[in-house]
Protein backbone atom coordinates (compact mmCIF):
# COMPACT_ATOMS: atom_id res chain seq x y z
CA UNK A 1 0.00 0.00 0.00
CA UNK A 2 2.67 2.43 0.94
CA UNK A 3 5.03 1.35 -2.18
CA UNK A 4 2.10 1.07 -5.04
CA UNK A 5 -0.87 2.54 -3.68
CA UNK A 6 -2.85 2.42 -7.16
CA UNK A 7 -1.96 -0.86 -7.50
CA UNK A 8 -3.41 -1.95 -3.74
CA UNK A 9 -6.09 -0.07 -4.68
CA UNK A 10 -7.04 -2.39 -7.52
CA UNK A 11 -6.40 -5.64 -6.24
CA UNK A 12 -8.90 -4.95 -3.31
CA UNK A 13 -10.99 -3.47 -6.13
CA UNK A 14 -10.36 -7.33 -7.59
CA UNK A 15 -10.41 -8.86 -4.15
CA UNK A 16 -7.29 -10.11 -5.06
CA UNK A 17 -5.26 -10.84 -1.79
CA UNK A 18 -1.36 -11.36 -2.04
CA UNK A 19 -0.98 -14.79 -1.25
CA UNK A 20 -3.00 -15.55 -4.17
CA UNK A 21 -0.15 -15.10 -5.90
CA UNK A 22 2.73 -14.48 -3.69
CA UNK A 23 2.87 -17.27 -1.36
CA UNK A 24 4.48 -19.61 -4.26
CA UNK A 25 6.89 -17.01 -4.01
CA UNK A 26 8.11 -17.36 -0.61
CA UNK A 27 7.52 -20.78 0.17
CA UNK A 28 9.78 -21.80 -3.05
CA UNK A 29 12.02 -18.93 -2.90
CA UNK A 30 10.67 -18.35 -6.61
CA UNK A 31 12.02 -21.20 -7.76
CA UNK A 32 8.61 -22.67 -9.04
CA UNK A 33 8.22 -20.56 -11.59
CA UNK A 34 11.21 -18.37 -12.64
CA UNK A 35 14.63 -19.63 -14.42
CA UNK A 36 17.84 -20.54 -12.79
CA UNK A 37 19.75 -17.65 -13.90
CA UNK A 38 17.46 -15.30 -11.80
CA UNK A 39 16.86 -17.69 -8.44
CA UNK A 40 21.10 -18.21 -8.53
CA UNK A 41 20.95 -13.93 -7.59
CA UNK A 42 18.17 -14.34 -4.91
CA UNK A 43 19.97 -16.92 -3.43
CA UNK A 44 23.30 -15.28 -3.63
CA UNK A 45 21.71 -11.75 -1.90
CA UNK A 46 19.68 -13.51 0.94
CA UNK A 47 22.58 -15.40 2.14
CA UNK A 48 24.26 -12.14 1.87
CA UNK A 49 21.35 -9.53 3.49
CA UNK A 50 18.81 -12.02 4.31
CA UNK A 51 15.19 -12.89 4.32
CA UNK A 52 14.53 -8.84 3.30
CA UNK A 53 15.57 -9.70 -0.03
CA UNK A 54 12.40 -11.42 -0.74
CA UNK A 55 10.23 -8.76 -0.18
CA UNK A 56 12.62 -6.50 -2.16
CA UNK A 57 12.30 -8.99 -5.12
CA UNK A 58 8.44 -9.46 -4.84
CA UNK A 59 7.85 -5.51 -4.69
CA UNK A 60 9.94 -5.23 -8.15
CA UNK A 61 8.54 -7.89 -9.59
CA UNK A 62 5.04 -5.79 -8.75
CA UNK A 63 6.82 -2.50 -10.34
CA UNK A 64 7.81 -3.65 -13.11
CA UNK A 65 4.54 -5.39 -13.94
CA UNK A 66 2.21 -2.80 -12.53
CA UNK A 67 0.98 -1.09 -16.39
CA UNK A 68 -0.02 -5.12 -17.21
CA UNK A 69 -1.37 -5.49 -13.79
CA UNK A 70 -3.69 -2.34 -13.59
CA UNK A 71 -5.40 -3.30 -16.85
CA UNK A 72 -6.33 -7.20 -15.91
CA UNK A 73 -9.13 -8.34 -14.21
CA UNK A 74 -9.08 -11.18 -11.59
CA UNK A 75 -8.32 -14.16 -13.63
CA UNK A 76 -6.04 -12.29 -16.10
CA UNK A 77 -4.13 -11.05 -12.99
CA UNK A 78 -4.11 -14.35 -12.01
CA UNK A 79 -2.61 -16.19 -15.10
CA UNK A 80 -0.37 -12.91 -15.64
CA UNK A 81 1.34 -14.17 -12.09
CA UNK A 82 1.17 -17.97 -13.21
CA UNK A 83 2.46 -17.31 -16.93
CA UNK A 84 3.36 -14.59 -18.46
CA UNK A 85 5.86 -13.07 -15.59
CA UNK A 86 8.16 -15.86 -15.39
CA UNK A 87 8.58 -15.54 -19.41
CA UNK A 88 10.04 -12.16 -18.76
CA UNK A 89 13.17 -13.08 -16.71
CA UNK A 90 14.23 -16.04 -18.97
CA UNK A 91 16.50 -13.30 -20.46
CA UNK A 92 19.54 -13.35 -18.21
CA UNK A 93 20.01 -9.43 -19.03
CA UNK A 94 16.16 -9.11 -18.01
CA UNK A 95 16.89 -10.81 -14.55
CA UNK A 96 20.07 -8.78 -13.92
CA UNK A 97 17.96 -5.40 -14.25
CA UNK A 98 15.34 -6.91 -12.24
CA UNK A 99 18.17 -7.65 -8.94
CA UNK A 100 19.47 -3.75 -9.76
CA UNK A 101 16.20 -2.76 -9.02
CA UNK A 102 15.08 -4.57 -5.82
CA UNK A 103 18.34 -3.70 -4.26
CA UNK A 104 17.32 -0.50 -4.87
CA UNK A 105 14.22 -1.03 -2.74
CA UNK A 106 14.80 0.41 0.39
CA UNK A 107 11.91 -1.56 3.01
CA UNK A 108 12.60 -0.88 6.59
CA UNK A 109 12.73 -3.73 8.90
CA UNK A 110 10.92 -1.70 12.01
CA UNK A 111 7.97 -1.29 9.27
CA UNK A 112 7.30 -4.81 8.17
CA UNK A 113 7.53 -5.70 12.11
CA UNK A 114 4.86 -3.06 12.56
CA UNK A 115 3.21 -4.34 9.42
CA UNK A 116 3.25 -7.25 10.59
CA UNK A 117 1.45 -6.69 14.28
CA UNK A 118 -1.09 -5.15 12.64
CA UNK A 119 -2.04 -7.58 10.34
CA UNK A 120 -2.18 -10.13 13.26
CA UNK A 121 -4.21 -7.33 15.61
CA UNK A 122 -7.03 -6.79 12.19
CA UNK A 123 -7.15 -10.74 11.81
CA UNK A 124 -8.01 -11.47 15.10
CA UNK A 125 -10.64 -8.51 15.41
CA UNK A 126 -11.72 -9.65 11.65
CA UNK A 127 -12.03 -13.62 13.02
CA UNK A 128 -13.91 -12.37 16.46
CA UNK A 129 -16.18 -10.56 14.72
CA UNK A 130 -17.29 -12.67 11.68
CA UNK A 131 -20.15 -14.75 11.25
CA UNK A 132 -18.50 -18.02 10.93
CA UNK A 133 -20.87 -19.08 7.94
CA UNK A 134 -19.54 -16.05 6.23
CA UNK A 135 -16.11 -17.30 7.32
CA UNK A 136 -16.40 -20.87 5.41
CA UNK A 137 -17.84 -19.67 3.09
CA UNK A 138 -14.65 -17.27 1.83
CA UNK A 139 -12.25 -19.88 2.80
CA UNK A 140 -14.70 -22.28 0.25
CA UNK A 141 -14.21 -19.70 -2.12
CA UNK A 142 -10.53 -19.45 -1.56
CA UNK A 143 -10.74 -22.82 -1.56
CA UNK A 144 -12.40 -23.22 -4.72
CA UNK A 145 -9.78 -20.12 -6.75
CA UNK A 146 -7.01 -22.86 -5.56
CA UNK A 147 -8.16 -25.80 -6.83
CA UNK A 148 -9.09 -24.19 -9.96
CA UNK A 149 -6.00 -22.04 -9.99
CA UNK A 150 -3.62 -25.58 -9.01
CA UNK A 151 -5.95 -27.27 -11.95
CA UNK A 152 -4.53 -24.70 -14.37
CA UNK A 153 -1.39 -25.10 -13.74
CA UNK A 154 -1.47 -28.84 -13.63
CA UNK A 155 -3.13 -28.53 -17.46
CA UNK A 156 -0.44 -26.22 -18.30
CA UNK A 157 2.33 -28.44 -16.69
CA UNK A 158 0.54 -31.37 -18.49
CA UNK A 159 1.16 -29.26 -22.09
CA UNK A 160 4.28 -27.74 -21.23
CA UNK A 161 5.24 -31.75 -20.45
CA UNK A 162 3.78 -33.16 -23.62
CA UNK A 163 5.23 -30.31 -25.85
CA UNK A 164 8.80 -30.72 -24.26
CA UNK A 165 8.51 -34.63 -25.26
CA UNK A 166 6.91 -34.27 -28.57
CA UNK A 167 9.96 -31.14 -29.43
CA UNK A 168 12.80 -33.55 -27.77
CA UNK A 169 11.32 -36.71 -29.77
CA UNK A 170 11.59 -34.33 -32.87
CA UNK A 171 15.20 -33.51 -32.05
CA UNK A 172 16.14 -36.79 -31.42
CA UNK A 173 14.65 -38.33 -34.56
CA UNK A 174 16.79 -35.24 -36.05
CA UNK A 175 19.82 -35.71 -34.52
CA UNK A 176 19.61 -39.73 -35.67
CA UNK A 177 19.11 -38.71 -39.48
CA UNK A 178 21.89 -36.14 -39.03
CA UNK A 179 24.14 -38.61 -37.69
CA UNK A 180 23.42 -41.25 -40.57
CA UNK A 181 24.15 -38.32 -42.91
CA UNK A 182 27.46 -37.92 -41.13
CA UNK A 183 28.78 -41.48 -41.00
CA UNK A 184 27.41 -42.16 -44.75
CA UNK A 185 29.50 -38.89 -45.19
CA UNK A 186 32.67 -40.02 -43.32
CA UNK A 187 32.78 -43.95 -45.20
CA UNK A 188 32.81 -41.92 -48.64
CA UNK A 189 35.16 -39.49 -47.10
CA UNK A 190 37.41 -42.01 -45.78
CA UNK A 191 36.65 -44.46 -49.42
CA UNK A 192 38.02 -41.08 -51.40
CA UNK A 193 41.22 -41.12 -49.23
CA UNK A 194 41.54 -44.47 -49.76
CA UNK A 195 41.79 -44.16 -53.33
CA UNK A 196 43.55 -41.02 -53.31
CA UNK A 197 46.38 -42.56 -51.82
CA UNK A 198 46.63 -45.01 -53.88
CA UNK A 199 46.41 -42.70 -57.09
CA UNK A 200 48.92 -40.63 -55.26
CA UNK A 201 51.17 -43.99 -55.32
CA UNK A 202 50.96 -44.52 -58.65
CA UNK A 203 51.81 -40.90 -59.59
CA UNK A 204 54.65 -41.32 -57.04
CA UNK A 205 55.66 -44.32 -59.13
CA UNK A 206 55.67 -42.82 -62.56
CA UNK A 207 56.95 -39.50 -61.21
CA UNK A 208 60.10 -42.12 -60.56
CA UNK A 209 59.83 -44.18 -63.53
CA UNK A 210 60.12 -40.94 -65.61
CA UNK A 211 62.76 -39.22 -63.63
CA UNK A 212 64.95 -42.41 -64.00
CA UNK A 213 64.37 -42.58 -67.81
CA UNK A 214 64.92 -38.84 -67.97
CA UNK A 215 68.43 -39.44 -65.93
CA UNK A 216 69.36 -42.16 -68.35
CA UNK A 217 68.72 -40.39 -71.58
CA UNK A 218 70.78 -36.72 -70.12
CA UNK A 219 72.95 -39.01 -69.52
CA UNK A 220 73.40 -40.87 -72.71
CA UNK A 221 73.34 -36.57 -74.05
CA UNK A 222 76.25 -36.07 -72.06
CA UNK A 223 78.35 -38.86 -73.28
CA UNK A 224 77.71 -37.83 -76.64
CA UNK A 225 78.29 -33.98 -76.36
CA UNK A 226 81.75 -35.36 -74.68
CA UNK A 227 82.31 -37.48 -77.70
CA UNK A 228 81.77 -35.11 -80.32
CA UNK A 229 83.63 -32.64 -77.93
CA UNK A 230 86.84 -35.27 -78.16
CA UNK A 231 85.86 -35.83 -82.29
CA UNK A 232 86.09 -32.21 -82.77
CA UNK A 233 89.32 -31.94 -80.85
CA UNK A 234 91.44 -34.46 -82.75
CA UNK A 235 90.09 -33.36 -86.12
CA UNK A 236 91.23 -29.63 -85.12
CA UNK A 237 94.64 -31.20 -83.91
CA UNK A 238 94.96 -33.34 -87.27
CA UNK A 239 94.29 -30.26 -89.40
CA UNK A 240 97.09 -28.23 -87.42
CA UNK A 241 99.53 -31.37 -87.91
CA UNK A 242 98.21 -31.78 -91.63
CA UNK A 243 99.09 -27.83 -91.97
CA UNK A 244 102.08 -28.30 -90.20
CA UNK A 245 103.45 -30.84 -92.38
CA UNK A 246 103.07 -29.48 -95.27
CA UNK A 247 104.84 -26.09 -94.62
CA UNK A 248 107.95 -28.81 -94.00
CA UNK A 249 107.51 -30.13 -97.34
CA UNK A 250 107.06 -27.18 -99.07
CA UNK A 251 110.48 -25.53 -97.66
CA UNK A 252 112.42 -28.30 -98.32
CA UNK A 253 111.06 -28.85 -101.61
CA UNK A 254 112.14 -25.16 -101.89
CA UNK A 255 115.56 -25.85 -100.42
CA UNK A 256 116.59 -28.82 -102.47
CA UNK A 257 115.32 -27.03 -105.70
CA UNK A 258 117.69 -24.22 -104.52
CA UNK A 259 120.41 -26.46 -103.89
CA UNK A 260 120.36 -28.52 -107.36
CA UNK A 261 120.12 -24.75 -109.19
CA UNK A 262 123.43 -23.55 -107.54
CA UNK A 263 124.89 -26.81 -109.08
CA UNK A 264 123.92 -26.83 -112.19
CA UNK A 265 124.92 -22.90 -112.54
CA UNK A 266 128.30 -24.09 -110.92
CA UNK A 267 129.09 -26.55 -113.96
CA UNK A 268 129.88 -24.64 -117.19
CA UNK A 269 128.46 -27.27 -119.66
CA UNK A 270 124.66 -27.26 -117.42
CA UNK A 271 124.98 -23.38 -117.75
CA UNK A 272 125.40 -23.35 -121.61
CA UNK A 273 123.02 -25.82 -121.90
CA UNK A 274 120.16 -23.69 -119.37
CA UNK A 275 121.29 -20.43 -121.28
CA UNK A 276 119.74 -21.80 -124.12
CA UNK A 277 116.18 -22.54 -125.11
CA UNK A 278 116.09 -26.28 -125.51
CA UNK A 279 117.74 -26.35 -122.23
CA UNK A 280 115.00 -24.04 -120.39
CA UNK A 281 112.70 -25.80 -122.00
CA UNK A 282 114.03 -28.78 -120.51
CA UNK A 283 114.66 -27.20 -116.76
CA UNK A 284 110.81 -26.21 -117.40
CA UNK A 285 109.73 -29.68 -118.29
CA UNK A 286 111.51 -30.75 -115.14
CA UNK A 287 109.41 -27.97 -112.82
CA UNK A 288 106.87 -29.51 -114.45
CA UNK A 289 107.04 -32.54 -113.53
CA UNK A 290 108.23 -31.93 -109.88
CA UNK A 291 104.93 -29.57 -110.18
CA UNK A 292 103.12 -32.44 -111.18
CA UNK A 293 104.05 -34.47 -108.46
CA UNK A 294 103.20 -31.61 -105.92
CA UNK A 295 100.22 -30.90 -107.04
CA UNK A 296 99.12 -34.65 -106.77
CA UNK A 297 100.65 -34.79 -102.94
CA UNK A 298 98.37 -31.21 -102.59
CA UNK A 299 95.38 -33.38 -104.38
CA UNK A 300 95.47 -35.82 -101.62
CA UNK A 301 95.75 -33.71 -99.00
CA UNK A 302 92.78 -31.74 -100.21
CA UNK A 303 90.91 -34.92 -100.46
CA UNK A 304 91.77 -35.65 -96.76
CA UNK A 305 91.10 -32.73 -95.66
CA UNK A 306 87.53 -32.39 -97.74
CA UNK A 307 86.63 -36.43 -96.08
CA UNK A 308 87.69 -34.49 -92.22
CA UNK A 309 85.55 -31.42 -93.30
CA UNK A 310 82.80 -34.35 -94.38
CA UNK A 311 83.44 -35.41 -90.97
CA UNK A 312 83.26 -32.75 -88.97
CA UNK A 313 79.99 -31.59 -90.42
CA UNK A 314 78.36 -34.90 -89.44
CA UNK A 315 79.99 -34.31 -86.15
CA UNK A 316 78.22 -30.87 -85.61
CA UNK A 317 75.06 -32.27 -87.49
CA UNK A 318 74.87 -35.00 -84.50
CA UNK A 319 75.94 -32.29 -81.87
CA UNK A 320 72.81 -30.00 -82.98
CA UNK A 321 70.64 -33.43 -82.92
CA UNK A 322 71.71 -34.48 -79.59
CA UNK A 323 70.66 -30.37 -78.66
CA UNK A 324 67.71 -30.76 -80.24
CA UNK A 325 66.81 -33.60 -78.30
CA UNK A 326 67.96 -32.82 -75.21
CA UNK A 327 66.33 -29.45 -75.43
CA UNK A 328 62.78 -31.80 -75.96
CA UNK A 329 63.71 -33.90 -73.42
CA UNK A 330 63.97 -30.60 -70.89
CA UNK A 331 60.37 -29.48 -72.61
CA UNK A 332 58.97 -33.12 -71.53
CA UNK A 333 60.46 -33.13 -68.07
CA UNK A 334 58.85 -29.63 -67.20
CA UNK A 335 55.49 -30.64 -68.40
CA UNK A 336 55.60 -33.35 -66.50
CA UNK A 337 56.32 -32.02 -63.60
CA UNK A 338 54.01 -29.65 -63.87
CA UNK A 339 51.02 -32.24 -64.06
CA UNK A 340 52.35 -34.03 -61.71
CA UNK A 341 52.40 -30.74 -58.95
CA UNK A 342 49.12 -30.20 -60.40
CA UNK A 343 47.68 -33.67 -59.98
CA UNK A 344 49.44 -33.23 -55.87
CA UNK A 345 47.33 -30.07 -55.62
CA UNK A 346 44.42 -31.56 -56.96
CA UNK A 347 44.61 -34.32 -54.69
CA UNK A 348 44.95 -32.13 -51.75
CA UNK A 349 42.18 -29.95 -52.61
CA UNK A 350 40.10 -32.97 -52.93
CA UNK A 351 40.95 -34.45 -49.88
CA UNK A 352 40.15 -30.97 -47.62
CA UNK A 353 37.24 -30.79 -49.51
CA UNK A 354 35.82 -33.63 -48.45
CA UNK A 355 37.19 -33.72 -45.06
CA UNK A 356 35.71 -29.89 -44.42
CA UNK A 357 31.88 -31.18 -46.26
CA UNK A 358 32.02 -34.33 -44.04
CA UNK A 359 32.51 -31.95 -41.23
CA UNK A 360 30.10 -29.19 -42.17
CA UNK A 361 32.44 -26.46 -42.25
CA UNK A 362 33.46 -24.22 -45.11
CA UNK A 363 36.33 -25.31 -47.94
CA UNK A 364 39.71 -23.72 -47.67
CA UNK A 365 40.97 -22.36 -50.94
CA UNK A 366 43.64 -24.99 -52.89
CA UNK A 367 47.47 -23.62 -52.33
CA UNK A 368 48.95 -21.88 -55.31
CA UNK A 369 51.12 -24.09 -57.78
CA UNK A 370 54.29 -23.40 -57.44
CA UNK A 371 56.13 -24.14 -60.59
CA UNK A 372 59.20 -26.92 -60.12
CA UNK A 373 62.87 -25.24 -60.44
CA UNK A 374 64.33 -25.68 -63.86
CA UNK A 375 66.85 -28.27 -63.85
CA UNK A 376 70.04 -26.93 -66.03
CA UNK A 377 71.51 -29.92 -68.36
């Protein structure tokens, strides 16, 4: 009354009498009706300020519904206590303001002592001077809001009870399909990884089947590049001896010719004879043939040298073969290994995937292909 005076005013208006609806309240500490969340702070202040606390709570409870309050009759108020006010607080923010408030509440303890005697002092007079017909026949009527008021709430248990089974059947039944899903999920997850490993074998395999064959043949490259490297070195060193020995021949055909011309000029009679015609025809016919015979020693020498030019070219026609081919063989090689790093990151992609779908979370984006280092030959 001294706290919400309009509201006191309309419950007695109502005939509505507090422990209609509060004595659930302090018999069961509100636990009947309201969620944990908010009974774990009553608890917690009336072992720390005591049984005052209660009253706080219950007058904030009254505050804070009093708009809802003032505009319901009897049985509204009623199910507004039963229902609809416990809904309120199963916001854990809701039920924190709710505590802020009722500490807030300042309630003397010298008043409800006083309130107290003089609720005692009226109920006495009020008992003394009642008819007691008039006296059974409000506690029937009490009697009879109870057990209609304790029938409600054992229909709306009976629903609440029904509705929690039905919804917990439903998410059970869920649940059981969602975890067939999963395992169905996981076998072909763990079937893929089964037979990505094994294609990842087999690429393994190749991947070493083609780098021996790839060894072999740079191999067989190099021997032949160091052939025609030694090939091209002992033709150049025959062609400088070839060279070389026929500068020899040359001077000493020179020097002998010289020496057999000082003789003849030292004799008289072969100096007559080449101071003539006849006779420088003769010394002529003579140059010709030792021409003759040089020219067919130059002849074969030519010829030798045109077979090592013949040679040669083969030799740098094979070099620019062997080149070629290695040059294809590099080409193959680096296409290969790029499938192959491609058919790694394919796998792996795959295999997350799978994993994150079997899982239910989102798929990670494949790593970049990194292209394999160019080997040099």
């Amino acid at each position: 009354m001294e706290q919400l005076p309009d509201l006191h005013s309309h419950f007695c208006d109502l005939n509505l009498e507090a422990h209609m609806y509060a004595s659930q309240w302090f018999l069961t500490l509100f636990t009947a009706k309201f969620p944990l969340c908010m009974v774990f702070h009553i608890i917690d202040l009336l072992l720390c300020e005591g049984l005052n606390i209660i009253f706080h709570v219950a007058l904030a409870l009254l505050k804070t519904s009093k708009e809802d309050l003032l505009q319901a009759d009897f049985e509204g108020a009623l199910k507004f206590f039963r229902v609809q006010l416990p809904k309120r607080y199963r916001a854990e923010e809701n039920a924190r303001r709710l505590m802020e408030q009722a500490c807030n509440i300042k309630v003397p303890t010298k008043k409800l002592k006083k309130y107290e005697k003089e609720y005692q002092t009226m109920r006495e007079s009020q008992l003394q001077q009642e008819d007691p017909m008039d006296r059974y026949k409000r506690e029937n009527r009490r009697l009879q809001e109870a057990s209609m008021r304790l029938e409600q709430e054992n229909d709306d248990l009976a629903h609440e009870l029904v509705t929690s089974k039905i919804a917990l059947r439903n998410d059970l039944d869920q649940a059981e399909d969602k975890a067939d899903v999963l395992n169905k999920e996981l076998l072909l997850t763990k079937q893929r990884l089964v037979e990505t490993e094994e294609e990842k074998r087999k690429q393994e395999e190749e991947t070493a089947q083609l780098k021996e064959v790839f060894r072999k043949q740079l191999e067989k490259a190099e021997y032949e590049i160091k052939k025609t490297t030694a090939i091209i070195a002992e033709y150049k060193q025959i062609c400088s001896q070839l060279s070389t020995r026929l500068e020899k021949q040359q001077a000493a055909s020179k020097e002998e010719l010289e020496v057999v011309k000082g003789k003849m000029m030292a004799c008289k009679h072969c100096s007559d004879i080449f101071s003539k015609e006849g006779a420088l025809k003769l010394a002529a016919a003579s140059r010709e043939d030792q021409g003759i015979e040089t020219d067919d020693e130059k002849d074969s020498l030519k010829k030798q040298l045109r077979e090592m030019e013949l040679e040669l070219a083969q030799t740098k026609l094979q070099l620019v073969e062997a080149k070629c081919k290695i040059q294809e063989l590099e080409h193959q090689r680096g296409a290969l290994m790029n499938e192959i790093q491609a058919a790694k990151n394919s796998w792996f992609s795959k295999t997350l995937n799978s994993i994150k779908t079997a899982t239910g979370t989102q798929p990670l984006q494949p790593p970049p292909v990194t292209q394999p280092p160019k080997e040099s030959t």
